[in-house]
Protein backbone atom coordinates (compact mmCIF):
# COMPACT_ATOMS: atom_id res chain seq x y z
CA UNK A 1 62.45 -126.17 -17.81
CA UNK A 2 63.43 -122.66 -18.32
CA UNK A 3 64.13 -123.87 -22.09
CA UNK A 4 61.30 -125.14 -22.65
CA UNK A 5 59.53 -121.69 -21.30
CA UNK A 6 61.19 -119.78 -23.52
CA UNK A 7 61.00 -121.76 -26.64
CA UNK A 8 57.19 -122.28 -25.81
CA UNK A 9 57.00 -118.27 -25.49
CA UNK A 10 58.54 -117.57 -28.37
CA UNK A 11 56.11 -119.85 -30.38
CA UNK A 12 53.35 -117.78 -28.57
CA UNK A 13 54.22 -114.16 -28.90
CA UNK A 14 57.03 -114.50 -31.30
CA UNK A 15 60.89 -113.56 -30.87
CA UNK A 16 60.14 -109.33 -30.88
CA UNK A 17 57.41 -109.66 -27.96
CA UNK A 18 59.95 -112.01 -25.90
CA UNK A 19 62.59 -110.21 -23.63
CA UNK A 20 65.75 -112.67 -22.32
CA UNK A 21 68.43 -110.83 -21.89
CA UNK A 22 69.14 -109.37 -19.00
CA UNK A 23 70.08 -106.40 -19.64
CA UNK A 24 67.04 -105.28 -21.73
CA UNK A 25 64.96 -107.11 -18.73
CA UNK A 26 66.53 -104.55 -16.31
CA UNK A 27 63.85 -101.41 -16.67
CA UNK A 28 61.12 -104.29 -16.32
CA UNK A 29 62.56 -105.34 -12.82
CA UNK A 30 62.13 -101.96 -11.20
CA UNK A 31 58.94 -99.78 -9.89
CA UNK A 32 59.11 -96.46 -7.48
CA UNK A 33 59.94 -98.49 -4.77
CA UNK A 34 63.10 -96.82 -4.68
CA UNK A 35 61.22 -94.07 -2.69
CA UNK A 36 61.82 -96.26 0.33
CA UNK A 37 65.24 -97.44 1.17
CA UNK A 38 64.41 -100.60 2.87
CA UNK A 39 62.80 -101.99 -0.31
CA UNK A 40 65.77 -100.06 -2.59
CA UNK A 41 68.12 -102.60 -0.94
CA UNK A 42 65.39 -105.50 -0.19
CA UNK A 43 64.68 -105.61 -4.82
CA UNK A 44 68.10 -104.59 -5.93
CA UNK A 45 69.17 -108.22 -6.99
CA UNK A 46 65.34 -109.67 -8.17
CA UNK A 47 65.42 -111.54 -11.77
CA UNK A 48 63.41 -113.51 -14.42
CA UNK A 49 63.80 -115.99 -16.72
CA UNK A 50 62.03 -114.09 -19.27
CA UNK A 51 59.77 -111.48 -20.36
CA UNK A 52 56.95 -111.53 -22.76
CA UNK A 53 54.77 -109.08 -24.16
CA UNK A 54 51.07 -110.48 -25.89
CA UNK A 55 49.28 -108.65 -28.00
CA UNK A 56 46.19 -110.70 -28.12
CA UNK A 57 43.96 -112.24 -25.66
CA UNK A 58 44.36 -115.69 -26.61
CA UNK A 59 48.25 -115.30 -26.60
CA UNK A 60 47.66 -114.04 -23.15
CA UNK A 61 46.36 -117.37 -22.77
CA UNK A 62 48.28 -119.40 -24.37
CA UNK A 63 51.66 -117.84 -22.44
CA UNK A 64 49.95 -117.71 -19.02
CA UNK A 65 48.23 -121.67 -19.53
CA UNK A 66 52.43 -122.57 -20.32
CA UNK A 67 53.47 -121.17 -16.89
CA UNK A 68 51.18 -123.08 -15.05
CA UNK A 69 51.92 -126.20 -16.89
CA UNK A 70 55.40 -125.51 -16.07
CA UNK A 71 54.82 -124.18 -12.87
CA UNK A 72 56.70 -121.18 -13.71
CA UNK A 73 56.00 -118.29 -11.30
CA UNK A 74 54.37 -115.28 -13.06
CA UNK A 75 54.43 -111.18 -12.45
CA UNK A 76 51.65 -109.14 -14.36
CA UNK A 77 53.04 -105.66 -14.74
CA UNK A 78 51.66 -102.54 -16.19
CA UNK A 79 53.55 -99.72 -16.54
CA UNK A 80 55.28 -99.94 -13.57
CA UNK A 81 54.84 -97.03 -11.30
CA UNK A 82 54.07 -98.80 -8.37
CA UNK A 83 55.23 -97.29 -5.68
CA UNK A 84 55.54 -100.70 -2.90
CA UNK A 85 57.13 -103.22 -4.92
CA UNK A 86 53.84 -104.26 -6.23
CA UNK A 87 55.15 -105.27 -9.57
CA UNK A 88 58.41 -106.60 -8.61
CA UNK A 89 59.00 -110.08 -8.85
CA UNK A 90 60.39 -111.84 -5.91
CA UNK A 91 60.52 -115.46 -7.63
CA UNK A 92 62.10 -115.10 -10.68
CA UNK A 93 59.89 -116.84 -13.23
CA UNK A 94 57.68 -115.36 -16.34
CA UNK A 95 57.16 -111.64 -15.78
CA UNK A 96 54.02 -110.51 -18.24
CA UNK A 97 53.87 -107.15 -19.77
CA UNK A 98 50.28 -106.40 -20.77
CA UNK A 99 50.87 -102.68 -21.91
CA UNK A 100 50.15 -104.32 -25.79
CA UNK A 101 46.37 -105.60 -24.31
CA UNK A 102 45.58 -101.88 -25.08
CA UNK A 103 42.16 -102.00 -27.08
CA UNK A 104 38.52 -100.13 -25.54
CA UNK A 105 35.84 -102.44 -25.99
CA UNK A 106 33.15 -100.83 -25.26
CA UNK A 107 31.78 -96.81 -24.12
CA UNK A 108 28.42 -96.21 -23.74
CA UNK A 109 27.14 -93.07 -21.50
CA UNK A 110 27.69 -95.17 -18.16
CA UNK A 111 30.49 -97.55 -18.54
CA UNK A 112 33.72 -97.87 -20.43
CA UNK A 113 35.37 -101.69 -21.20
CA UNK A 114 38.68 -102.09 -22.36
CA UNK A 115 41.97 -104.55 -21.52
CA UNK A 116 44.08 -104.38 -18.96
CA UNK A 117 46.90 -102.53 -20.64
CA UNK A 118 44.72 -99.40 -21.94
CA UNK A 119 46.26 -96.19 -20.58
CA UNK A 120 43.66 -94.05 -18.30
CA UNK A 121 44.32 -90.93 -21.10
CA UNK A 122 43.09 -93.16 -23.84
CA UNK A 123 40.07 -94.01 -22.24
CA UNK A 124 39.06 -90.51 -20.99
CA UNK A 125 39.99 -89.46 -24.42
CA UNK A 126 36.67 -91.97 -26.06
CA UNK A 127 34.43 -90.83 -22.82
CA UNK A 128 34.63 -87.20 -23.46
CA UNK A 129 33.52 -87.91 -27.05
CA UNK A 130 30.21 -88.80 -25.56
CA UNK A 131 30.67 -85.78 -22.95
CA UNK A 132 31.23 -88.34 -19.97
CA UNK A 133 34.00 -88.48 -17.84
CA UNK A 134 35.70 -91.17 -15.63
CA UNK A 135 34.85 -91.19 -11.87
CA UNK A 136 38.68 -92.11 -10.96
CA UNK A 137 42.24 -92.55 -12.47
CA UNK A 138 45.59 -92.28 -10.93
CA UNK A 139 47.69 -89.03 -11.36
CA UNK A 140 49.63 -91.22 -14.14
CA UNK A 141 47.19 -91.03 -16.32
CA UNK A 142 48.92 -90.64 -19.02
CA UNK A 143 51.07 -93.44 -18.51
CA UNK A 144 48.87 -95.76 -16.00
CA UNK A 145 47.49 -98.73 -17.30
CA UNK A 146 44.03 -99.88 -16.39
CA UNK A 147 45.18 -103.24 -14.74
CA UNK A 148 47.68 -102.45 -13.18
CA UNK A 149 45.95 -99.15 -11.23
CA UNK A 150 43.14 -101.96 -9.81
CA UNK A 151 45.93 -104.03 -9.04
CA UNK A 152 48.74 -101.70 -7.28
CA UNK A 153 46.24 -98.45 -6.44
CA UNK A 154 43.57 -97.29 -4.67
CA UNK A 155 42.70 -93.67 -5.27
CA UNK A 156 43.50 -90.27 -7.18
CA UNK A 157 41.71 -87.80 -9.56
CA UNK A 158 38.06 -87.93 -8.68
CA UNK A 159 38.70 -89.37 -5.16
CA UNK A 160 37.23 -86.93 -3.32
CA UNK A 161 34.08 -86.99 -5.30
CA UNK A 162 33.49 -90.74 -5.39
CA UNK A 163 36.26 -92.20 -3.23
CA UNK A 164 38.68 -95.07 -3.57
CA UNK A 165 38.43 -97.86 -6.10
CA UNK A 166 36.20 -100.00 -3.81
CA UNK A 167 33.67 -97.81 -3.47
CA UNK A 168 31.64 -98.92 -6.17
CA UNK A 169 34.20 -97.57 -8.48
CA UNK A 170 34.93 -100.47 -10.65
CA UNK A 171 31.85 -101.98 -12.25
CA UNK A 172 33.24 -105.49 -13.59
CA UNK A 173 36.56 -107.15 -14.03
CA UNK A 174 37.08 -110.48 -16.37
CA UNK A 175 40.51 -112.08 -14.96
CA UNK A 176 42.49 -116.07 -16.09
CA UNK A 177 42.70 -117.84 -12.86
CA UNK A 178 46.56 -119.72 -12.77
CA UNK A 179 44.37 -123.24 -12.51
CA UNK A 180 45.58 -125.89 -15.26
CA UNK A 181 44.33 -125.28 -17.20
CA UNK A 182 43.55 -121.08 -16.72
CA UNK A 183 40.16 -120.65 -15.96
CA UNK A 184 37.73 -117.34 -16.70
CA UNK A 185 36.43 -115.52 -14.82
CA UNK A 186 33.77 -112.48 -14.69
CA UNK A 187 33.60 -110.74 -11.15
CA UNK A 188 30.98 -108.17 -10.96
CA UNK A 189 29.88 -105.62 -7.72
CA UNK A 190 31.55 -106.05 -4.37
CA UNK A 191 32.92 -109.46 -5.68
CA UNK A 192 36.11 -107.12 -7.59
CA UNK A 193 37.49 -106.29 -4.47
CA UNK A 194 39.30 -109.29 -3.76
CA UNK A 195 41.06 -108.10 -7.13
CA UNK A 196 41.37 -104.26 -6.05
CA UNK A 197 44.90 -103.49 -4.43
CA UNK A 198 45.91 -106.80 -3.99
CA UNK A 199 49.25 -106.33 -6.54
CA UNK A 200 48.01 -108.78 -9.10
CA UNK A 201 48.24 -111.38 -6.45
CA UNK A 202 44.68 -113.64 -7.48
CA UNK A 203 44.07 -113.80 -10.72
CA UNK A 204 45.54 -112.58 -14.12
CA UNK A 205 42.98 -109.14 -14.79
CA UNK A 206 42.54 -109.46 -19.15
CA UNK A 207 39.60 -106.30 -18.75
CA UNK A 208 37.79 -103.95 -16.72
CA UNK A 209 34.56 -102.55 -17.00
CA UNK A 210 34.60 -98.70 -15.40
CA UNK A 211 31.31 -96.46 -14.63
CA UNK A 212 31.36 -92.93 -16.47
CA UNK A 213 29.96 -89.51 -15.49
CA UNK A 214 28.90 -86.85 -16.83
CA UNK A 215 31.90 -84.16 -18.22
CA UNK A 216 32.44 -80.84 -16.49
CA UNK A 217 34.82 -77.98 -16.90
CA UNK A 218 37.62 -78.33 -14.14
CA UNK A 219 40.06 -75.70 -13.27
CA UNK A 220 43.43 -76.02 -10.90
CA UNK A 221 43.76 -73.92 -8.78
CA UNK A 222 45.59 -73.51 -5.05
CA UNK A 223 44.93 -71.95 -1.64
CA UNK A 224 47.76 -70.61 0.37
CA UNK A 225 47.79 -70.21 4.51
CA UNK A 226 50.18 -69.18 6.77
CA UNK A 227 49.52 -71.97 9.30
CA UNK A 228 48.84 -75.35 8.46
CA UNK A 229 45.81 -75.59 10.66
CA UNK A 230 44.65 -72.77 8.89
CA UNK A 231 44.92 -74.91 5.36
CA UNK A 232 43.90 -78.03 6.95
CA UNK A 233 40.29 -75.91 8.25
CA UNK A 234 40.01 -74.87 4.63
CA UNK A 235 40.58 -78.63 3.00
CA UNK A 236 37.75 -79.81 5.30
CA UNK A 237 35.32 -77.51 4.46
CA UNK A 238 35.95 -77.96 1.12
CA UNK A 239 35.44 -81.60 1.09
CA UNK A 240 32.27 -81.40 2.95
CA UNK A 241 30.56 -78.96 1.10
CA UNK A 242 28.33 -80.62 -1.48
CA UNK A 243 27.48 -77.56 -3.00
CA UNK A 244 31.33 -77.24 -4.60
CA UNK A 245 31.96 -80.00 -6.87
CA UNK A 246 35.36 -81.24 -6.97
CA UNK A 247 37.90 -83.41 -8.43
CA UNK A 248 40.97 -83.01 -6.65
CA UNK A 249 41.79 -82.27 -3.26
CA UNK A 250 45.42 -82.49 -1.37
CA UNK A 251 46.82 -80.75 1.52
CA UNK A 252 50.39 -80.00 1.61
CA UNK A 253 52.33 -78.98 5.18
CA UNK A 254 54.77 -76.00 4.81
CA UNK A 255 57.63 -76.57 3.88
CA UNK A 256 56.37 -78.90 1.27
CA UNK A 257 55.54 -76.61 -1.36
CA UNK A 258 58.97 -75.15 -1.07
CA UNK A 259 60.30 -78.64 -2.71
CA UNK A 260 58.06 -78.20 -5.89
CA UNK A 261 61.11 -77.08 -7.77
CA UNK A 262 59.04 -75.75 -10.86
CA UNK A 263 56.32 -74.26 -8.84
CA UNK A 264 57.85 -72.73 -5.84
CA UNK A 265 57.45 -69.01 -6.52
CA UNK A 266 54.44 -69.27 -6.91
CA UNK A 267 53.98 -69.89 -2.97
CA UNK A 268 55.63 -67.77 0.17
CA UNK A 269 57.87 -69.07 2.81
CA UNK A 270 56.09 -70.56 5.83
CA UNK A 271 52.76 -71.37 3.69
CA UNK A 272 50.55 -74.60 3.91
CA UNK A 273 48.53 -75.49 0.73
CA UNK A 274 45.81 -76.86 -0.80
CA UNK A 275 45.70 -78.10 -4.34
CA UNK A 276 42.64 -78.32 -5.96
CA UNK A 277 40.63 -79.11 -9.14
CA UNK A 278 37.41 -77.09 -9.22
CA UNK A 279 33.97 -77.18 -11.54
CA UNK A 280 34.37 -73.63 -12.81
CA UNK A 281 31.05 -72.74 -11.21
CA UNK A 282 32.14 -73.24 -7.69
CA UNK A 283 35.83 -71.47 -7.85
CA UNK A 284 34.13 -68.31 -6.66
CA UNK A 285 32.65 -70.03 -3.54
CA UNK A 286 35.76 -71.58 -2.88
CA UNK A 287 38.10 -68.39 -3.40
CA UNK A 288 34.99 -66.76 -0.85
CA UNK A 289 35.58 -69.65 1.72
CA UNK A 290 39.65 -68.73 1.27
CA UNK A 291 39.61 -65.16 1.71
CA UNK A 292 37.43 -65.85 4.67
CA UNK A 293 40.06 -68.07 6.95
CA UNK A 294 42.64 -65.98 6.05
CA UNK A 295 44.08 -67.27 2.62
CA UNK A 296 44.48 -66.46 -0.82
CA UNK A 297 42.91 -68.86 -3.63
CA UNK A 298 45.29 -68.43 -7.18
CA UNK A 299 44.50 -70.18 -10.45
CA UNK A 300 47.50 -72.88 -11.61
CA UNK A 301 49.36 -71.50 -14.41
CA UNK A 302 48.99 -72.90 -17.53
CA UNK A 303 51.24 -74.99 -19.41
CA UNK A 304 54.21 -75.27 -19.64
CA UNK A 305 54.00 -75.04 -16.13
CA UNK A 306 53.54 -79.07 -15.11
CA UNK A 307 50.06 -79.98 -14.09
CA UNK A 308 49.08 -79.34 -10.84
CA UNK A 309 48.00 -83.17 -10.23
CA UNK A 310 52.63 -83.59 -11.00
CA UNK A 311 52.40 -82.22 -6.84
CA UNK A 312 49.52 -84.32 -5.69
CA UNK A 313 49.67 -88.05 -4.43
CA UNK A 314 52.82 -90.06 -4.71
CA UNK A 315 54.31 -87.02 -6.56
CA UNK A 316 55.00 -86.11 -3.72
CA UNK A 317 56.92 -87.86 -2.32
CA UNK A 318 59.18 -87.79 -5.37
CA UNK A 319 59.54 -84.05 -5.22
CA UNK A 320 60.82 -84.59 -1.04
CA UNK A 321 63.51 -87.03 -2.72
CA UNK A 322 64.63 -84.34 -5.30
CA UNK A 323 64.97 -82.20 -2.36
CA UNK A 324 66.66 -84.23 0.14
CA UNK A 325 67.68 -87.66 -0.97
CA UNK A 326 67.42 -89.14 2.50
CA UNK A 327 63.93 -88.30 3.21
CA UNK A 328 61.21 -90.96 2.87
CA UNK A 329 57.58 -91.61 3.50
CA UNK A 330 54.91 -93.22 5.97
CA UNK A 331 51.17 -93.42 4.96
CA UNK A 332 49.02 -92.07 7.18
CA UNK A 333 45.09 -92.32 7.90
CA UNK A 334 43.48 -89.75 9.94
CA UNK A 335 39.80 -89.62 11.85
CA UNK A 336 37.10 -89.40 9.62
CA UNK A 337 35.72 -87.08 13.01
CA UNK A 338 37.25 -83.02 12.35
CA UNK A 339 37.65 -82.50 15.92
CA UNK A 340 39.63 -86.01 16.42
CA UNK A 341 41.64 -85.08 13.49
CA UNK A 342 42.83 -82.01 14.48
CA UNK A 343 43.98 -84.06 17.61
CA UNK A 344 46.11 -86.40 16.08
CA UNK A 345 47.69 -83.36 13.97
CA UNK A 346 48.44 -81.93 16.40
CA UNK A 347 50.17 -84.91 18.51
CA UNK A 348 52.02 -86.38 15.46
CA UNK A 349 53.24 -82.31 15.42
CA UNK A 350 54.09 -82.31 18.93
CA UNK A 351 56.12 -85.82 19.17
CA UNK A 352 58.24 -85.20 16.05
CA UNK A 353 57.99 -81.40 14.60
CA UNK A 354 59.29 -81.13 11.37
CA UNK A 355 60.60 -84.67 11.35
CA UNK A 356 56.94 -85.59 10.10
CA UNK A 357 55.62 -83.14 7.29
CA UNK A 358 52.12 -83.69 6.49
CA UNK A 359 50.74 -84.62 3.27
CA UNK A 360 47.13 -85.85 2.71
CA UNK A 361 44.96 -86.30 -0.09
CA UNK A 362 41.25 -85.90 0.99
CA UNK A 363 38.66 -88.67 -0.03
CA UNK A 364 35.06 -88.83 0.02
CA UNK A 365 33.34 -91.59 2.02
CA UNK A 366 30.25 -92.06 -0.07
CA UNK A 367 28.37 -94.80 2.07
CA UNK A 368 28.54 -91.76 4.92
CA UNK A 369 28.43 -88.73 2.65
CA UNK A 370 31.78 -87.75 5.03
CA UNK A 371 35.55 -87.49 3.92
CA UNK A 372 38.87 -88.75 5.23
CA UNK A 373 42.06 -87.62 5.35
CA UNK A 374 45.04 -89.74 4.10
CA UNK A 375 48.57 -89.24 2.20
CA UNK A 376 52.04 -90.23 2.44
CA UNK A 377 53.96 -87.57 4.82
CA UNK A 378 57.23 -87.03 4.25
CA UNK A 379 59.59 -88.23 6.89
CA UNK A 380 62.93 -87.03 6.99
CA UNK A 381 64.45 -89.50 8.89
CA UNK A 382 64.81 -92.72 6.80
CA UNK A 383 66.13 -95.00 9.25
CA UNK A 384 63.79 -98.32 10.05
CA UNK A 385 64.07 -97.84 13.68
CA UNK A 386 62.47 -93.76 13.39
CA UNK A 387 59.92 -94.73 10.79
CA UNK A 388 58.90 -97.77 13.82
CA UNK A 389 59.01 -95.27 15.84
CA UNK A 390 56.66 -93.18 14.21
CA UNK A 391 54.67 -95.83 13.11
CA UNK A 392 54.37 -97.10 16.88
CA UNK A 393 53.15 -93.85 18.18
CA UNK A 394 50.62 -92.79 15.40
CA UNK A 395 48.87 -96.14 15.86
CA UNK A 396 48.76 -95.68 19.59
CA UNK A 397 46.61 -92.42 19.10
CA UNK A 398 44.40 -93.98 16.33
CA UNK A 399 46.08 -93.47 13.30
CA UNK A 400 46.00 -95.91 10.50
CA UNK A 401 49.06 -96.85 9.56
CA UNK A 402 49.77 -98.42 5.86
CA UNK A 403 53.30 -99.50 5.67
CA UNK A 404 55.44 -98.50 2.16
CA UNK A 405 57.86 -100.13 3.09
CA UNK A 406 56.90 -103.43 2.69
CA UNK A 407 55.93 -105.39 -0.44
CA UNK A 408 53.15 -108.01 1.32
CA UNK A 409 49.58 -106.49 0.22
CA UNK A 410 48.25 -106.72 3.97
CA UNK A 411 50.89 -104.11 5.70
CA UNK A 412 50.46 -101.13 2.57
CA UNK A 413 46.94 -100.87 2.90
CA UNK A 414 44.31 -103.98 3.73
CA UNK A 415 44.80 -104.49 6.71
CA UNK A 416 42.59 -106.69 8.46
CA UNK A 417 40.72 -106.98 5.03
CA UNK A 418 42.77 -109.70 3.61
CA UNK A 419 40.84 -112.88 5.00
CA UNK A 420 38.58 -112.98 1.79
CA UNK A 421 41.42 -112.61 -0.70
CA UNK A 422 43.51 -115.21 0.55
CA UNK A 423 40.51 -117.72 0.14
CA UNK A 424 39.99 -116.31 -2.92
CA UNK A 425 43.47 -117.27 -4.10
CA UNK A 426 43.65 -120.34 -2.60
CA UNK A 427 40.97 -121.06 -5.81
CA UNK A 428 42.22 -118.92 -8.25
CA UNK A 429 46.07 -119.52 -7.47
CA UNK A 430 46.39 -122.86 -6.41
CA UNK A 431 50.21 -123.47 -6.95
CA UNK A 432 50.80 -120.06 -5.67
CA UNK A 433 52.47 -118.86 -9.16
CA UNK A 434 51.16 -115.11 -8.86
CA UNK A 435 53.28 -112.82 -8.02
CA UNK A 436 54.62 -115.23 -4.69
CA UNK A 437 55.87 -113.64 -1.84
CA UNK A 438 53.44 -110.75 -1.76
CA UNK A 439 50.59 -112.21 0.28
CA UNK A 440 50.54 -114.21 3.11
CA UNK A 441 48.23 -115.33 6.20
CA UNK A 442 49.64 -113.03 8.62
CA UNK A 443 47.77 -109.57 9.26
């Protein structure tokens, strides 16, 4: 069988798009997983039978309607910078690279189409030409493909303005179903979600369909404390003020910044901070509300200095792993309530000190007009019986918990949302080809 995959590949995509040694299959088998050391050890011996790359839609097609004659198991990846495993196969097979599926369709002054494998800078690249903007795109913009950020993600630049990518933030997606023969599909509204962070798991995404917004001037900047209450007081009441428009918005717990090799002069020892992209009308208000609650609001220095969205999100965590190989992560969700937050800061602080370093990316909740508070803290204990531990304890004072440690969709994020997408699949995946292994019943 695996001869007669590759043979019928090759006849598909031809002999340069078709990856079978394994050697040159090795960078394909790999994501930034390897921020957690369970899953380090849990992907280090996962293999395919082959790789190919399509350049068309109807080679797509053609190689995905093979698989399921063959009932060959089959991994979509983008560009692989998931950070759970998403893209990892755990049943050998076909693994599909879509980066070539790289072509905008359409851009109009509300919505952008384009294939699954367009890169997010490519596509805000054609909106600004009609001076609009994208509501949301990962902090890999420049490398993230469009597929594979509705497949393995869930927020990032322009979160705090218009949330994460079910909140109305994906318009349409068209996606194969892994029937036989592959059937298409055109999802539209609420019905994407059972396609949004569910690692590629349902149905084969060929394009997306993304709402635009008007283009403003943004500036980086960063506010400095010298408590982490004190920055955490600021963050809120920079979220929740309509009145300052905003694109970015992360917290980072002292000694956090101190591990942002390129950056760290620019903050003192002991200070908490808040990273920020600004309209350039409301940096004064902002710098106002900073001098106010004792802080100091700077502008991000311009290149070469790296971006300021390189410290933001998942970045993060990479810097703690430059800094101390051993350290790891836990996502954490925090009350939506200011007062209950603070709470639950302040136990997680009490229980485990600097054993827990908070890190939280703030995100608008647009069916409340309210904000949450979420990230990936640092944890510098790596072990699987202190990260239960913490784990254990933040859920027992109301903390969400989303597990990056695990590959299976329903522990890193959908939690007791996973009912639908599993029916969903059942349709859509029935010989359970998709990317097997990475969702199940359990919740």
């Amino acid at each position: 069988m695996t001869a007669e995959l590759i043979t019928g590949l090759e006849a598909i995509v031809g002999a340069a798009h078709l990856i079978i040694d394994p050697g040159a299959q090795k960078r394909f088998l790999q994501d930034f997983s390897w921020y957690s050391p369970l899953l380090t050890e849990a992907l280090a011996d996962v293999s395919v039978d082959a790789v190919a790359q399509p350049g068309t839609q109807p080679e797509l097609r053609g190689v995905l309607a093979l698989a399921v004659r063959l009932r060959v198991p089959v991994t979509l990846r983008g560009a692989g910078t998931g950070n759970y495993g998403q893209s990892v196969p755990l049943a050998g097979g076909l693994l599909i690279d879509t980066r070539r599926l790289n072509r905008i369709i359409a851009v109009d002054d509300r919505s952008i189409t384009a294939e699954a494998g367009c890169v997010f800078d490519d596509l805000e690249e054609k909106a600004l030409t009609l001076r609009r903007e994208l509501r949301l795109m990962p902090t890999t913009r420049h490398l993230a493909t469009i597929g594979g950020f509705l497949g393995g993600g869930w927020g990032g630049i322009g979160s705090i303005a218009y949330g994460n990518l079910r909140d109305d933030n994906v318009l349409a997606v068209d996606l194969l179903t892994l029937e036989d023969p592959p059937r298409s599909l055109h999802l539209e509204g609420k019905d994407v979600d059972v396609v949004v962070h569910t690692y590629g798991t349902v149905g084969l995404i060929t394009q997306v369909k993304l709402p635009l917004e008007p283009a403003r001037a943004w500036t980086s900047a960063f506010a400095a404390f010298p408590s982490f209450e004190g920055a955490a007081r600021f963050a809120w009441r920079i979220a929740t003020d309509r009145a300052i428009a905003k694109r970015l918005l992360t917290l980072q717990e002292s000694p956090i910044p101190s591990m942002f090799l390129p950056v760290r002069d620019l903050f003192r020892d002991g200070e908490s901070v808040v990273l920020m992209m600004l309209a350039d009308e409301s940096l004064a208000a902002a710098r106002n509300a900073a001098r106010s609650m004792n802080g100091r609001l700077e502008p991000w220095p311009a290149r070469p200095m790296p971006a300021i969205t390189e410290f933001t999100w998942a970045h993060t965590i990479l810097w703690s792993k430059k800094h101390d190989r051993e350290s790891t992560w836990l996502q954490l969700g925090y009350s939506t309530d200011q007062g209950r937050f603070f709470e639950q800061t302040r136990a997680v602080k009490a229980r485990f000190g600097s054993d827990v370093l908070a890190h939280l990316e703030y995100m608008a909740l647009p069916k409340t007009g309210g904000a949450v508070a979420q990230g990936g803290h640092v944890i510098m204990d790596s072990s699987a019986e202190f990260l239960d531990l913490v784990s254990v304890f933040c859920k027992g004072i109301g903390v969400h918990v989303m597990n990056p440690h695990s590959v299976v969709v329903q522990d890193g994020g959908l939690v007791g949302q996973i009912g639908p997408v599993i029916e969903f699949k059942k349709r859509s995946d029935p010989f359970d080809l998709l990317n097997r292994g990475k969702l199940g019943a359990k919740t």
